[in-house]
Protein backbone atom coordinates (compact mmCIF):
# COMPACT_ATOMS: atom_id res chain seq x y z
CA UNK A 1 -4.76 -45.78 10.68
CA UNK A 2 -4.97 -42.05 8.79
CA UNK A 3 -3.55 -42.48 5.65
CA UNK A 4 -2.35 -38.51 4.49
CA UNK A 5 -2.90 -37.27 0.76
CA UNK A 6 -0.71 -35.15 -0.68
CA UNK A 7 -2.99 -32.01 -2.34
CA UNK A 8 -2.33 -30.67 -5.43
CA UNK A 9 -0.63 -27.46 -3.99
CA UNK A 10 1.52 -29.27 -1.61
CA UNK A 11 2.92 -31.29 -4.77
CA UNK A 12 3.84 -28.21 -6.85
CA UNK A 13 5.56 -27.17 -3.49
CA UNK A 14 7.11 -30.16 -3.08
CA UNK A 15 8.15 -29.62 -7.10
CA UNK A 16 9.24 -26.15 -6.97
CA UNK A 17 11.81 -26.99 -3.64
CA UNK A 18 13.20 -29.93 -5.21
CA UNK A 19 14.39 -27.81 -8.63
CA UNK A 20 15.28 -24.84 -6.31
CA UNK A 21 17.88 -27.65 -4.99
CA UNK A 22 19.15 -29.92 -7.30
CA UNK A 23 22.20 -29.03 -9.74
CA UNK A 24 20.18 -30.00 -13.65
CA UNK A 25 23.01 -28.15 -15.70
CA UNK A 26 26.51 -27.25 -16.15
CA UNK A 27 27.53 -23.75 -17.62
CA UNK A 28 30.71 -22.96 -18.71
CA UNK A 29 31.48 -18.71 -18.51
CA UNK A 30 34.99 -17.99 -18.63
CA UNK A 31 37.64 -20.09 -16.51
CA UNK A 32 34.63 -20.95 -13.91
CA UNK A 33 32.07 -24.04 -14.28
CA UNK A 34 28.63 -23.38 -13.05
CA UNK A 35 25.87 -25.90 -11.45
CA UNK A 36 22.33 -24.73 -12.11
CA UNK A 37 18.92 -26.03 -10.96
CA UNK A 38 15.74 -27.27 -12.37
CA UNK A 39 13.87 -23.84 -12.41
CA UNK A 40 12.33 -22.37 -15.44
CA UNK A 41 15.08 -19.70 -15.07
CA UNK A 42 17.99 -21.65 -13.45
CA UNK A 43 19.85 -20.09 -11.03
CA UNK A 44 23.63 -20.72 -9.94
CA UNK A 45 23.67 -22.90 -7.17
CA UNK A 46 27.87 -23.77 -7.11
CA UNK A 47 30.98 -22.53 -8.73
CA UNK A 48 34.38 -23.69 -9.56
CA UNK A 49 37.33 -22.29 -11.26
CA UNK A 50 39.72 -23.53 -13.61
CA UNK A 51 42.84 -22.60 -12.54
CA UNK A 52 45.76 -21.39 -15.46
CA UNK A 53 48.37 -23.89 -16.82
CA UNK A 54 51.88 -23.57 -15.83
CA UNK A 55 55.09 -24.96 -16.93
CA UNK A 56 54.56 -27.47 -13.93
CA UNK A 57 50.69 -28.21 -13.85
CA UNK A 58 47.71 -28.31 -15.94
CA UNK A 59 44.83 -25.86 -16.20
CA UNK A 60 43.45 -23.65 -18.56
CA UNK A 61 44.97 -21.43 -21.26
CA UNK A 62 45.27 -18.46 -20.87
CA UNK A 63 44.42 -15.51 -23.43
CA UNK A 64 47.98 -15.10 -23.98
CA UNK A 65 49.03 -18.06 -24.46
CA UNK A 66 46.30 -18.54 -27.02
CA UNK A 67 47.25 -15.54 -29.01
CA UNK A 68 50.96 -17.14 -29.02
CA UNK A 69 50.10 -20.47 -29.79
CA UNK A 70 47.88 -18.97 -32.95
CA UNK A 71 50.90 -17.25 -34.51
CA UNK A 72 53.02 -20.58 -34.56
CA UNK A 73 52.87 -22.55 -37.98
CA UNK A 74 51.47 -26.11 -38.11
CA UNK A 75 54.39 -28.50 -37.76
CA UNK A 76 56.56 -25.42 -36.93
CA UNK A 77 59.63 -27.03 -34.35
CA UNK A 78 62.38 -25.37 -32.20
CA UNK A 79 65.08 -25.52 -35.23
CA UNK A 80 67.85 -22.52 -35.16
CA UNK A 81 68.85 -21.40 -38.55
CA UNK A 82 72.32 -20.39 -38.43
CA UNK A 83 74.22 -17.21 -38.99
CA UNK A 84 75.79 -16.24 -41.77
CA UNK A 85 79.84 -17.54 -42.69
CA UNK A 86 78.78 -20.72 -40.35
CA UNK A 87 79.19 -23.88 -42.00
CA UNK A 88 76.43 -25.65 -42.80
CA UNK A 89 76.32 -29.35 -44.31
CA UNK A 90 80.55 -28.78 -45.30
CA UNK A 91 79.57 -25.44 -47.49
CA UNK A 92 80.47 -22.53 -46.40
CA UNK A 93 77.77 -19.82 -46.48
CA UNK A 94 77.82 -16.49 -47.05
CA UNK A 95 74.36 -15.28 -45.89
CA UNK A 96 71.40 -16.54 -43.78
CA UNK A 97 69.43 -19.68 -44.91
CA UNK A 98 65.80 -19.17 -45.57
CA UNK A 99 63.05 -21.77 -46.71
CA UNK A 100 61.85 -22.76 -49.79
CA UNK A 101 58.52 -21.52 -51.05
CA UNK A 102 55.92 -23.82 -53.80
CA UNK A 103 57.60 -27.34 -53.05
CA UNK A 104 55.03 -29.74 -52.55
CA UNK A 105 57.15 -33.31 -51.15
CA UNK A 106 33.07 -45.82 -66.72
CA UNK A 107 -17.64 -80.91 -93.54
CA UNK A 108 -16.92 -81.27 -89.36
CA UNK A 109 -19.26 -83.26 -87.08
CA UNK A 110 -18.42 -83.02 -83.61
CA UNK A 111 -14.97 -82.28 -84.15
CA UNK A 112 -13.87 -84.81 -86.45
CA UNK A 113 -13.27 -84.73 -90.23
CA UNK A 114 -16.23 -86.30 -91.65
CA UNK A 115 -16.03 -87.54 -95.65
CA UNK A 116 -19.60 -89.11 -97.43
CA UNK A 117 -19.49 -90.78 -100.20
CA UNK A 118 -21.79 -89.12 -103.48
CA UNK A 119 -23.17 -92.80 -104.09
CA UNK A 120 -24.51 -93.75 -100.58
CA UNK A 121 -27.21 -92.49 -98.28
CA UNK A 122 -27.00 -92.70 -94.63
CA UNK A 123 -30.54 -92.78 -92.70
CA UNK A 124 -30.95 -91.36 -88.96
CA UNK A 125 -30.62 -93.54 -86.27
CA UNK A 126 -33.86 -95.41 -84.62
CA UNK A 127 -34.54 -97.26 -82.00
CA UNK A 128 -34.73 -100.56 -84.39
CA UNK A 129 -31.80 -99.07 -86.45
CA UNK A 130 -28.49 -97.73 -86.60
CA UNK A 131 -27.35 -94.89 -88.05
CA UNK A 132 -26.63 -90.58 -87.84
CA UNK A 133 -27.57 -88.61 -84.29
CA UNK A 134 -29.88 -86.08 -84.48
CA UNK A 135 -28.58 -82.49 -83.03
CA UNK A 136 -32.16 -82.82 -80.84
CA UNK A 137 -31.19 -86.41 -79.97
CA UNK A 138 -27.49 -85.23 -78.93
CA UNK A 139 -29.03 -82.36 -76.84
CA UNK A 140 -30.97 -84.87 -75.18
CA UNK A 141 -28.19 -87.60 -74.39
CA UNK A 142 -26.47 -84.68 -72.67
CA UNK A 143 -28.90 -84.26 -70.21
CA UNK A 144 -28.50 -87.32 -68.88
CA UNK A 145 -26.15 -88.36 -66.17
CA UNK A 146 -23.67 -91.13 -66.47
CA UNK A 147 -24.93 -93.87 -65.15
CA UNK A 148 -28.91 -93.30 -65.10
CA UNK A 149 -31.29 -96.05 -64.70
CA UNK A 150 -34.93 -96.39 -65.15
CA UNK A 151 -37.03 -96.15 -62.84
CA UNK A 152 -40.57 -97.18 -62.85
CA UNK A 153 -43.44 -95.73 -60.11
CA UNK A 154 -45.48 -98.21 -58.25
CA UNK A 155 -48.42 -97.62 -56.35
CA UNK A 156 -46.52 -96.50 -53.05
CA UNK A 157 -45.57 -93.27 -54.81
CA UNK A 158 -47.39 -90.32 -55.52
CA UNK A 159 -46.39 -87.09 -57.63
CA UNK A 160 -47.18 -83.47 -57.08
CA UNK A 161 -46.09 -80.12 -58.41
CA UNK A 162 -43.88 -79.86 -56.20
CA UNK A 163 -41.73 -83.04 -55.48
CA UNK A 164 -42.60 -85.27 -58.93
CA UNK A 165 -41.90 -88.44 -57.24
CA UNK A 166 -42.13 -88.87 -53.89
CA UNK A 167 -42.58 -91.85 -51.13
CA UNK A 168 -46.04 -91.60 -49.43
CA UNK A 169 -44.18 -92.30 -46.48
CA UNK A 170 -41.67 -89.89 -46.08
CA UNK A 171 -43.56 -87.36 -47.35
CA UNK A 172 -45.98 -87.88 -44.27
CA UNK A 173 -42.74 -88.11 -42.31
CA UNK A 174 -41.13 -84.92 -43.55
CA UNK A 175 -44.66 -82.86 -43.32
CA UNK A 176 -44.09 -83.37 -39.31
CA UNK A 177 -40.88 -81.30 -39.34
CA UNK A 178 -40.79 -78.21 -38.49
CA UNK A 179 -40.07 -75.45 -41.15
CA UNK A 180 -37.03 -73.92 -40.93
CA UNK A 181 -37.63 -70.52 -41.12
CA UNK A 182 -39.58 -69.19 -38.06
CA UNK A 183 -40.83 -72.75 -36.67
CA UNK A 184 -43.11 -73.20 -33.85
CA UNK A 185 -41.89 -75.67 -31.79
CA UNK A 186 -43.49 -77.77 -29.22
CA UNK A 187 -42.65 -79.95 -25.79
CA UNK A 188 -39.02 -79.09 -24.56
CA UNK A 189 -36.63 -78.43 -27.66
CA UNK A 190 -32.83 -78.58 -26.87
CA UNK A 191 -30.03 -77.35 -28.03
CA UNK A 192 -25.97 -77.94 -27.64
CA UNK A 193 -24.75 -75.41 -24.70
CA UNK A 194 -22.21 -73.25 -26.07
CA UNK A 195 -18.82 -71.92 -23.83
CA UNK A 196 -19.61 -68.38 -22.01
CA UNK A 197 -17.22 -66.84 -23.75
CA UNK A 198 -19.25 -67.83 -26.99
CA UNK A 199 -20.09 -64.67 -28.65
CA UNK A 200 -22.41 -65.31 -32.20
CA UNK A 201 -25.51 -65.92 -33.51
CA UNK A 202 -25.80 -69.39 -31.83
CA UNK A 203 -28.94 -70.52 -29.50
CA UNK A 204 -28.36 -69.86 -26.27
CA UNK A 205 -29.88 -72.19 -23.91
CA UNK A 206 -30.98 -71.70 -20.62
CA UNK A 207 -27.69 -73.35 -19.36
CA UNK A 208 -25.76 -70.98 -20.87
CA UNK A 209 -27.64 -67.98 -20.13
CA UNK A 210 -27.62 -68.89 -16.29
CA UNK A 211 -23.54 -69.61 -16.66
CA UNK A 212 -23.15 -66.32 -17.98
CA UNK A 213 -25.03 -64.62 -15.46
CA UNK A 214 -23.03 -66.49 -12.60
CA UNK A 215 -19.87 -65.49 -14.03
CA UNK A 216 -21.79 -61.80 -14.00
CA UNK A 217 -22.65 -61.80 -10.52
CA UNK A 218 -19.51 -63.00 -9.18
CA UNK A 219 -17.46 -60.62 -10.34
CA UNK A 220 -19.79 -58.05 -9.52
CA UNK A 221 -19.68 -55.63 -6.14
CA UNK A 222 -21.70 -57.58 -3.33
CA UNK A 223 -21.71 -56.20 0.05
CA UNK A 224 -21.06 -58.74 2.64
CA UNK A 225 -21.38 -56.68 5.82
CA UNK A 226 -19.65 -55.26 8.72
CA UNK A 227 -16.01 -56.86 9.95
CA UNK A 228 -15.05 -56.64 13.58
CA UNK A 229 -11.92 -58.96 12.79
CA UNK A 230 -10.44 -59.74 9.88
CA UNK A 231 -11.15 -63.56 10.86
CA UNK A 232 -14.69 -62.48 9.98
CA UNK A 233 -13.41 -62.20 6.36
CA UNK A 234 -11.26 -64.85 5.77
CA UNK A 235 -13.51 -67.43 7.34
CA UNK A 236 -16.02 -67.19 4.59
CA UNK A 237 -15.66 -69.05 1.12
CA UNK A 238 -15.08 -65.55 -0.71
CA UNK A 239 -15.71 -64.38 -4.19
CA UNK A 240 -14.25 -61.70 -6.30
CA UNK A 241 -16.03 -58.70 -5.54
CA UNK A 242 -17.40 -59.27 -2.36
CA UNK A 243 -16.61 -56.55 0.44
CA UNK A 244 -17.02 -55.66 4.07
CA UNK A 245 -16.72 -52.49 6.32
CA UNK A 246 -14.50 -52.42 8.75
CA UNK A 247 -16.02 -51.80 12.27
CA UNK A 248 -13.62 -51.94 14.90
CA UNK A 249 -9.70 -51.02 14.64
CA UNK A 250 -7.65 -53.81 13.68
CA UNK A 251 -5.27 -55.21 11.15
CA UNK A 252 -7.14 -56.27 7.70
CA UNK A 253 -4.99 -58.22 5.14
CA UNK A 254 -1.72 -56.72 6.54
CA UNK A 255 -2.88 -52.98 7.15
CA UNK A 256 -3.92 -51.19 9.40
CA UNK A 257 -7.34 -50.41 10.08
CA UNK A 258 -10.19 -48.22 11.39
CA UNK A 259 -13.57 -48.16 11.35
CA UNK A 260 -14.77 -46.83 7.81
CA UNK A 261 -12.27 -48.72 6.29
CA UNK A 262 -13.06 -51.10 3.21
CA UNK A 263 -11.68 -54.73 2.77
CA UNK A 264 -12.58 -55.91 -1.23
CA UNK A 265 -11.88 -59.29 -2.49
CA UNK A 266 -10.06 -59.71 -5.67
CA UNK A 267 -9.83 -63.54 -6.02
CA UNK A 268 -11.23 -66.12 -4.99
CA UNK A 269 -11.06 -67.92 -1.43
CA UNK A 270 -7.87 -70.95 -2.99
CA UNK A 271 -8.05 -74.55 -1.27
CA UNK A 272 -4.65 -73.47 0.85
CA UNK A 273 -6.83 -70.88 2.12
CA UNK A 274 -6.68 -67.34 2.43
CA UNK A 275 -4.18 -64.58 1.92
CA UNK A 276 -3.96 -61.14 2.70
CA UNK A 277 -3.26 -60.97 -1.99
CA UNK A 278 -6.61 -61.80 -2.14
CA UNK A 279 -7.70 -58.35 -1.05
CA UNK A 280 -7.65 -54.63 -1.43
CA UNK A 281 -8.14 -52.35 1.18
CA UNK A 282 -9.73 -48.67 0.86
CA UNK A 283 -8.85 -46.35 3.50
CA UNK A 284 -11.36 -44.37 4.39
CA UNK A 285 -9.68 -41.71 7.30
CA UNK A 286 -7.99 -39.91 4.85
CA UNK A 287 -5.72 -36.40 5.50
CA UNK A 288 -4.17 -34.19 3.39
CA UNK A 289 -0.86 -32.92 3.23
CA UNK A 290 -0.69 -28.93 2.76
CA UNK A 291 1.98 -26.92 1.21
CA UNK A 292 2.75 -25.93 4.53
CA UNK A 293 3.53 -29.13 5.26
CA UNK A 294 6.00 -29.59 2.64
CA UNK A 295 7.74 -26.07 3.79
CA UNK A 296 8.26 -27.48 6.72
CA UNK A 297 9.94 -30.71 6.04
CA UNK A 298 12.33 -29.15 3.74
CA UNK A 299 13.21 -25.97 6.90
């Protein structure tokens, strides 16, 4: 079926009738209330008047009554003074009664005290005798760990520059290891796979590469042909991406149809089957709507 696209003229239409029509504002001139559109320059589109109070209905005050109501004091009521010679309160007056005006109702040796007696002589310390530490000697005990033994080389080790002591036999063993920077390797090394989603400076083995690739391809755009029905779709194990062409009228994943039409899978085929979520469909008979068009619905 045609599927009709609205142009960009025929929207501004459509724009343009729509404010012409509908009340956006209120205006207020005088006793009348306007309604105004949506145009850049609203126009009037309705009226109504507010009519003026009366002693027996509500409405709007009138100029007069405005002018009246402004030349009445706040809390100003109906009292009548009286007339002179009336009595007022049990006095007699004798003239009128008028109101009142301006009433108002924050030597150390390692740290430790060391004392030598004048008369005696103390010898170093020797391997058959007891007695002071050298500063060399002290310098030397320091340097080794707690705990050392002794150990003595027999003819199964041999000493280079490199590695003083060292067992003939892992030496041998350890010279058949590859290097670890930039080694040539041999036979069929391996390697742990890493997760596709793995993104760092781990080895990627061939596993992984051909999982990512997969994952690649599937999602990717594959033509899968021509459709005559849409049983021709749904009766395939489907993959995101893949598509077809429509080519004979028909209904396609709910809609309807004609040839040129696209059908695109956006999921995968589920084990319930298919369903007509799993795809998008891009009309291809397309017509435009014109402003014309738009005039006319709105005549």
């Amino acid at each position: 079926m045609a599927t009709r696209v609205l142009s960009e003229a025929a929207g501004k239409q459509i724009v343009d009738l729509v404010r012409s029509g509908y009340g956006a504002s209120l205006a207020i001139s005088g006793l009348q209330i306007q309604l105004k559109n949506g145009q850049a320059s609203p126009a009037i589109i309705g009226t109504a008047t507010i009519p003026t109070a009366t002693q027996s209905a509500g409405g709007a005050m009138s100029p007069t009554d405005k002018a009246k109501l402004d030349g009445i004091a706040t809390g100003a009521n109906a009292y009548v003074l009286p007339t002179a010679g009336t009595a007022l309160g049990g006095v007699k007056t004798t003239s009128t009664v008028t109101s009142a005006t301006g009433y108002t109702p924050a030597p150390i040796i390692d740290g430790v005290p060391y004392y030598k007696d004048t008369n005696t002589t103390y010898a170093a310390a020797s391997t058959s005798a007891a007695g002071l530490m050298s500063a060399a000697d002290k310098v030397k005990l320091n340097g080794i760990a707690t705990g050392a033994t002794r150990v003595t080389v027999d003819s199964a080790m041999s000493s280079t520059s490199a590695n003083p002591v060292q067992n003939k036999t892992v030496k041998s063993a350890l010279d058949a290891k590859a290097p670890l920077a930039s080694p040539a390797l041999t036979g069929t090394p391996t390697a742990p796979t890493a997760a596709t989603s793995t993104s760092t400076t781990q080895v990627a083995t061939t596993a992984f590469v051909q999982a990512v690739v997969a994952n690649a391809v599937t999602s990717a755009m594959t033509y899968k042909g021509a459709a005559a029905a849409y049983t021709d779709i749904t009766g395939t194990d489907y993959k995101p991406g893949w598509c077809w062409v429509v080519s004979a009228t028909g209904t396609f994943a709910g809609q309807a149809c004609e040839a040129g039409d696209m059908v695109v899978a956006n999921t995968a085929k589920a084990s319930a089957g298919a369903a007509d979520t799993d795809f998008d469909v891009i009309q291809s008979n397309v017509a435009y709507v014109t402003a014309d068009d738009v005039k006319a619905w709105f005549a």
